[in-house]
C-alpha atoms as a PDB file:
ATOM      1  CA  UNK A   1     -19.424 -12.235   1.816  1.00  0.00           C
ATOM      2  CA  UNK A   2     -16.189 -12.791   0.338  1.00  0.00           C
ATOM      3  CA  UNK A   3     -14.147 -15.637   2.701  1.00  0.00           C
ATOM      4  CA  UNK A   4     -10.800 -12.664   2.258  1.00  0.00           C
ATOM      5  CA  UNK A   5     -12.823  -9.944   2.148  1.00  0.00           C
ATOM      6  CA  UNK A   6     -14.219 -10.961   5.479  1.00  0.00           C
ATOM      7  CA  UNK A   7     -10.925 -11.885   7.159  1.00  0.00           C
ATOM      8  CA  UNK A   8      -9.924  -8.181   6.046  1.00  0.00           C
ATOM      9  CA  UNK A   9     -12.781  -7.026   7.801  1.00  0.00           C
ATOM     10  CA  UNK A  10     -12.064  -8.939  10.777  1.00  0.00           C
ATOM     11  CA  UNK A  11      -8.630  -7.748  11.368  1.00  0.00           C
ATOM     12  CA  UNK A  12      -9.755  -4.211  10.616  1.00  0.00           C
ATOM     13  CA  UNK A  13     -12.027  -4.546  13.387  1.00  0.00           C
ATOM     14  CA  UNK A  14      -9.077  -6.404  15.460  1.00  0.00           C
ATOM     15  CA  UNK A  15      -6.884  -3.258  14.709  1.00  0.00           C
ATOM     16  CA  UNK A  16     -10.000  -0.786  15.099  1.00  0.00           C
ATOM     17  CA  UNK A  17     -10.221  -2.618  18.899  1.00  0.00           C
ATOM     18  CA  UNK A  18      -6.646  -2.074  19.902  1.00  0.00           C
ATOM     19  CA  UNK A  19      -6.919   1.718  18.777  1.00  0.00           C
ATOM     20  CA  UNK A  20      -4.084   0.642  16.334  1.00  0.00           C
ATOM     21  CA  UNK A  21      -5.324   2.407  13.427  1.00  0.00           C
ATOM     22  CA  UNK A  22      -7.569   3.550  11.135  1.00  0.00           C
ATOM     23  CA  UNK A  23     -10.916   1.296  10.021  1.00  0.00           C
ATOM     24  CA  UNK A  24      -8.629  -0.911   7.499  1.00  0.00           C
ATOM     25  CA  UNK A  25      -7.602  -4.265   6.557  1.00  0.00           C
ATOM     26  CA  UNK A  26      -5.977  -6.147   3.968  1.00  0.00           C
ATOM     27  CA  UNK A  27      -5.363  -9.668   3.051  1.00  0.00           C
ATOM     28  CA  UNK A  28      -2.787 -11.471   0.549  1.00  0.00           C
ATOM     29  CA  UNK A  29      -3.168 -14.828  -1.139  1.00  0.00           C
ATOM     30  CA  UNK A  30      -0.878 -16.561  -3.606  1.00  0.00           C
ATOM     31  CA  UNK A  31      -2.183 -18.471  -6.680  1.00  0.00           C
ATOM     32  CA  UNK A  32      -3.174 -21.551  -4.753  1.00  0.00           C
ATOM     33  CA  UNK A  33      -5.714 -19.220  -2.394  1.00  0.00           C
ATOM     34  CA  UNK A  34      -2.942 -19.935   0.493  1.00  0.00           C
ATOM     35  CA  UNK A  35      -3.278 -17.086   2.644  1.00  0.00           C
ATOM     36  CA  UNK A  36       0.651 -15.391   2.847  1.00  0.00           C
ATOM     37  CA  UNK A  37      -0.716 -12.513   5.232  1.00  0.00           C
ATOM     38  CA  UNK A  38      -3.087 -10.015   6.811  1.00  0.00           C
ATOM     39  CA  UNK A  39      -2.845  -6.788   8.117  1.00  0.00           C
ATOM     40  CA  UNK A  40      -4.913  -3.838   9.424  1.00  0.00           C
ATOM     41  CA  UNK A  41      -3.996   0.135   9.424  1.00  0.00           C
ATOM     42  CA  UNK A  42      -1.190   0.697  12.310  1.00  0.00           C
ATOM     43  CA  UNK A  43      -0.659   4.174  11.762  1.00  0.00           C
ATOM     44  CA  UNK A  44      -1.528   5.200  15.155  1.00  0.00           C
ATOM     45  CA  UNK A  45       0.146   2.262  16.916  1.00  0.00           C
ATOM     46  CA  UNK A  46       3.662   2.493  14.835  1.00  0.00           C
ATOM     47  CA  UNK A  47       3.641   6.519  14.887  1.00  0.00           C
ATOM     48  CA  UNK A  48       3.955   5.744  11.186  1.00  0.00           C
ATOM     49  CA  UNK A  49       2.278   6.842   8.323  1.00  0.00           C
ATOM     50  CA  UNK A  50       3.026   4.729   6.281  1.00  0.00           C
ATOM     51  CA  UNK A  51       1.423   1.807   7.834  1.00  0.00           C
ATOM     52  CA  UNK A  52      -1.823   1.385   5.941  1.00  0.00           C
ATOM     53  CA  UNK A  53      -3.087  -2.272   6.318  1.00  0.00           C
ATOM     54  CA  UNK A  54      -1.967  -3.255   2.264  1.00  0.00           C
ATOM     55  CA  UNK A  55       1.545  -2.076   2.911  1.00  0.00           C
ATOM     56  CA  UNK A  56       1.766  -3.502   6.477  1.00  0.00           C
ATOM     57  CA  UNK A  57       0.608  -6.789   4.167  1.00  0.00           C
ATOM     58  CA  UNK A  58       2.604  -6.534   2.061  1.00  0.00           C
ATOM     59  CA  UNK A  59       5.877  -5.931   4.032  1.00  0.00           C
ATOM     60  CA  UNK A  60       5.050  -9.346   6.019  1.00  0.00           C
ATOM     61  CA  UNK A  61       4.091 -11.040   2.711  1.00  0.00           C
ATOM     62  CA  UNK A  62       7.393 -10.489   1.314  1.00  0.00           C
ATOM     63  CA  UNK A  63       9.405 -10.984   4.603  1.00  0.00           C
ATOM     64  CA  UNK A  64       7.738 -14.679   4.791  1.00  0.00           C
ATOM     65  CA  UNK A  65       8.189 -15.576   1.260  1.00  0.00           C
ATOM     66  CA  UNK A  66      11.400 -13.628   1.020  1.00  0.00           C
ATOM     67  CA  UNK A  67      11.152 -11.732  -1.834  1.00  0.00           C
ATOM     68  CA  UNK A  68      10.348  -8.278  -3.285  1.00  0.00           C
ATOM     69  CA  UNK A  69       7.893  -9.372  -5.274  1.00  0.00           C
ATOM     70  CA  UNK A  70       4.607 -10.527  -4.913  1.00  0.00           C
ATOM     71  CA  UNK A  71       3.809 -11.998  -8.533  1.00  0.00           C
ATOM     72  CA  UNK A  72       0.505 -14.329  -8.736  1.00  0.00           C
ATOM     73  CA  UNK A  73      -0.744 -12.735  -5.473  1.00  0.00           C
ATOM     74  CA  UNK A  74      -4.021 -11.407  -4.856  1.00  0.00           C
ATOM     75  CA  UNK A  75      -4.512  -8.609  -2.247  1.00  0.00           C
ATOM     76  CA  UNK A  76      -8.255  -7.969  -0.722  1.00  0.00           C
ATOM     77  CA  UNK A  77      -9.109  -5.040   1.228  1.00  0.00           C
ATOM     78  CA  UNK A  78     -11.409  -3.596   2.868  1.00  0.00           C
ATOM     79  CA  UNK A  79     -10.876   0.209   1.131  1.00  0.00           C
ATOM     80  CA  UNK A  80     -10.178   1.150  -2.249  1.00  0.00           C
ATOM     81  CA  UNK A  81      -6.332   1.721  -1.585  1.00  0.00           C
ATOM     82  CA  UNK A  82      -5.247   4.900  -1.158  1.00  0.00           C
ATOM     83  CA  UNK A  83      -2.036   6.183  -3.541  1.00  0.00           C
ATOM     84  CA  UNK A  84       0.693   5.173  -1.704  1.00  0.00           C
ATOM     85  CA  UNK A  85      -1.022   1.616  -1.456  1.00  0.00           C
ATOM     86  CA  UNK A  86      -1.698   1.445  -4.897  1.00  0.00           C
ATOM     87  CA  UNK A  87       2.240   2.446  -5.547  1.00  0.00           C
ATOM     88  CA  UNK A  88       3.431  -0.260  -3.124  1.00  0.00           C
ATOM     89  CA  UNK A  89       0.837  -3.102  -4.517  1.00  0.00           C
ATOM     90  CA  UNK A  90       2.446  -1.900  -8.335  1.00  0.00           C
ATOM     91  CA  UNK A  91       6.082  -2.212  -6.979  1.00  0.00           C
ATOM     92  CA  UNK A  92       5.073  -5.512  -5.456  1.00  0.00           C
ATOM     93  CA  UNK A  93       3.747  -6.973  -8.724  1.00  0.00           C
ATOM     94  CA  UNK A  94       0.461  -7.937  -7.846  1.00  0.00           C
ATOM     95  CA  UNK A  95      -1.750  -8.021 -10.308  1.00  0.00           C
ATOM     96  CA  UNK A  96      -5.104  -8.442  -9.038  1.00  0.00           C
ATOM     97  CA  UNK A  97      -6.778  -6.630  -6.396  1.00  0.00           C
ATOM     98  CA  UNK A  98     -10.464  -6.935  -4.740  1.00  0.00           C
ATOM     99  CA  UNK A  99     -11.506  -4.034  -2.507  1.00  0.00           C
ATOM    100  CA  UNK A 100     -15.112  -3.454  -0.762  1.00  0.00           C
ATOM    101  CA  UNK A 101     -15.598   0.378   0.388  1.00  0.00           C
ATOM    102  CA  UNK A 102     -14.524   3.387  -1.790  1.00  0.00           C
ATOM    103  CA  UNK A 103     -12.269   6.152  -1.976  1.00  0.00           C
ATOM    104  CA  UNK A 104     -15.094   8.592  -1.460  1.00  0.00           C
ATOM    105  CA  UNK A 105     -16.453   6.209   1.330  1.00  0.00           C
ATOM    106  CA  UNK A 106     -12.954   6.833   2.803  1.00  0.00           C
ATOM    107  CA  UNK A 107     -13.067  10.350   2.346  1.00  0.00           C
ATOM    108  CA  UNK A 108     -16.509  10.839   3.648  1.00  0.00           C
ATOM    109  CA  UNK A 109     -15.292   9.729   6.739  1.00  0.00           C
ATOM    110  CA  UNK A 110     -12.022  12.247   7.141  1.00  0.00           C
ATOM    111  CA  UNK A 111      -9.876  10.513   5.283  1.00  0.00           C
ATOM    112  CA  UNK A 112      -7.582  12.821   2.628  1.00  0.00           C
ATOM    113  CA  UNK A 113      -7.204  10.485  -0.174  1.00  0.00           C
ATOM    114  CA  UNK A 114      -8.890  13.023  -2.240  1.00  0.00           C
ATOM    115  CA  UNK A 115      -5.892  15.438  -1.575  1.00  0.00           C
ATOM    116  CA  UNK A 116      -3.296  13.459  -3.121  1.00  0.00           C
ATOM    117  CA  UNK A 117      -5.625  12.211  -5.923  1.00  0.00           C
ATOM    118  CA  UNK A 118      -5.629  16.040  -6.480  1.00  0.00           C
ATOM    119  CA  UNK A 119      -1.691  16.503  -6.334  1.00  0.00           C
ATOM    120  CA  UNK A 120      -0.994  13.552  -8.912  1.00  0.00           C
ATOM    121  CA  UNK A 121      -3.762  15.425 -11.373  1.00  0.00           C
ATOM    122  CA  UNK A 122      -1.558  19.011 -11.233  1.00  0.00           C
ATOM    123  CA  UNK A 123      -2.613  19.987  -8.436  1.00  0.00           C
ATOM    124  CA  UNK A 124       0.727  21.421  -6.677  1.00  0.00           C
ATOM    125  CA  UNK A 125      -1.159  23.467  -3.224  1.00  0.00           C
ATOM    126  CA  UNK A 126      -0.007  20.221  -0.558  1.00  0.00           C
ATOM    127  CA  UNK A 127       3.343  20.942  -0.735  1.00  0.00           C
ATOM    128  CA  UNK A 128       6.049  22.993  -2.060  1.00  0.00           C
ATOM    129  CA  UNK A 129       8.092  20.490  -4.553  1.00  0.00           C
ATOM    130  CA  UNK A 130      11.208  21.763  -6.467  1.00  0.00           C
ATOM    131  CA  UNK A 131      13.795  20.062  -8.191  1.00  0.00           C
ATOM    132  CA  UNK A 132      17.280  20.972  -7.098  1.00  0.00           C
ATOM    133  CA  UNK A 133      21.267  19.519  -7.780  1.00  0.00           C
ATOM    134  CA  UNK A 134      19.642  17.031 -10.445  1.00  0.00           C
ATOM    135  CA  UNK A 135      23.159  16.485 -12.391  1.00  0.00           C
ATOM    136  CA  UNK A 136      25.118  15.424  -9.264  1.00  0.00           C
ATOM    137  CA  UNK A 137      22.752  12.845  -7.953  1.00  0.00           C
ATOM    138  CA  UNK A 138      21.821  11.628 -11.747  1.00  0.00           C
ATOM    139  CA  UNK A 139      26.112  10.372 -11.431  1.00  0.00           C
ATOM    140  CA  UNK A 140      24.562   7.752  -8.772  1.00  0.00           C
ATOM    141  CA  UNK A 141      21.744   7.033 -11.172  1.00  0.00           C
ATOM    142  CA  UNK A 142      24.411   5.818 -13.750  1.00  0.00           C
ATOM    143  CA  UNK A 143      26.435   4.451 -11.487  1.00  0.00           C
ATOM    144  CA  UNK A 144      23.675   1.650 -10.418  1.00  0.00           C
ATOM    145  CA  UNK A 145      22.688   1.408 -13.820  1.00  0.00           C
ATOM    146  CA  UNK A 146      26.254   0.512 -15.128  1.00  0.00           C
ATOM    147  CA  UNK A 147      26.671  -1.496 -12.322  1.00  0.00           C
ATOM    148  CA  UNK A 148      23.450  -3.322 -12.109  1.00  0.00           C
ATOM    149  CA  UNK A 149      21.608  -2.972 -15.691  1.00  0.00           C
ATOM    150  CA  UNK A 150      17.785  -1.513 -15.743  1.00  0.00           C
ATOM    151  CA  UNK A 151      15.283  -3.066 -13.669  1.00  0.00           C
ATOM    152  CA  UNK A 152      11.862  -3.843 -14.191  1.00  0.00           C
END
């Protein structure tokens, strides 16, 4: 078994123990296979859904580096990460990710993965999303970009 892979697995089971979360873990290296962090689901613990183990990874990663982004990291984890995941791991700039179960494994358990995968393809029956005031908030749009130039 993969050394990460198996360290995700461990503090999956750590996290499953504790009733902290769902049946997940993550782990981050940087280029040199220096393990930056780990983390396992917390949902349950935090009262936060947002707390999957990749983003509770990658929140310490970045805290103990100090830095946004995650560039020449590697993130292993024990599910196929979900879309949120996936959006943080993009917006963290890491490149290169190694996962063991899948989505469907994940959703043949309960998990709703599937429902959001659904959503993103057109899908508009989760929730009720309209687009309202768009000129007055596009002002503070311009207003960071004049002040701050695009970011990448």
């Amino acid at each position: 078994m993969n050394k990460y892979i198996k360290l995700a697995k461990d503090a999956s089971l750590r996290g499953i123990t504790k009733k902290e979360g769902g049946p997940f873990g993550a782990v981050i290296v940087d280029k040199n296979s220096n393990i930056i962090a780990k983390g396992n689901n917390k949902v349950i613990k935090k009262k936060d859904p947002t707390a999957h183990a990749e983003i509770v990874a990658i929140r310490k990663a970045c805290k103990k580096l100090k830095t946004s982004s995650l560039d020449g990291c590697t993130l292993y984890t024990t599910c196929e990460p979900c879309p949120m995941c996936l959006s943080a791991i993009i917006w963290a700039n890491i490149k290169k990710v190694y996962y063991a179960c899948t989505k469907e494994d994940a959703s043949d358990i309960g998990f709703r993965d599937n429902d959001i995968y659904e959503f993103i393809k057109g899908n508009n029956k989760i929730i009720d999303l309209k687009q309202i005031d768009r000129e007055e908030c596009l002002k503070i749009m311009k207003k960071y970009e004049k002040e701050n130039g695009i970011i990448y």
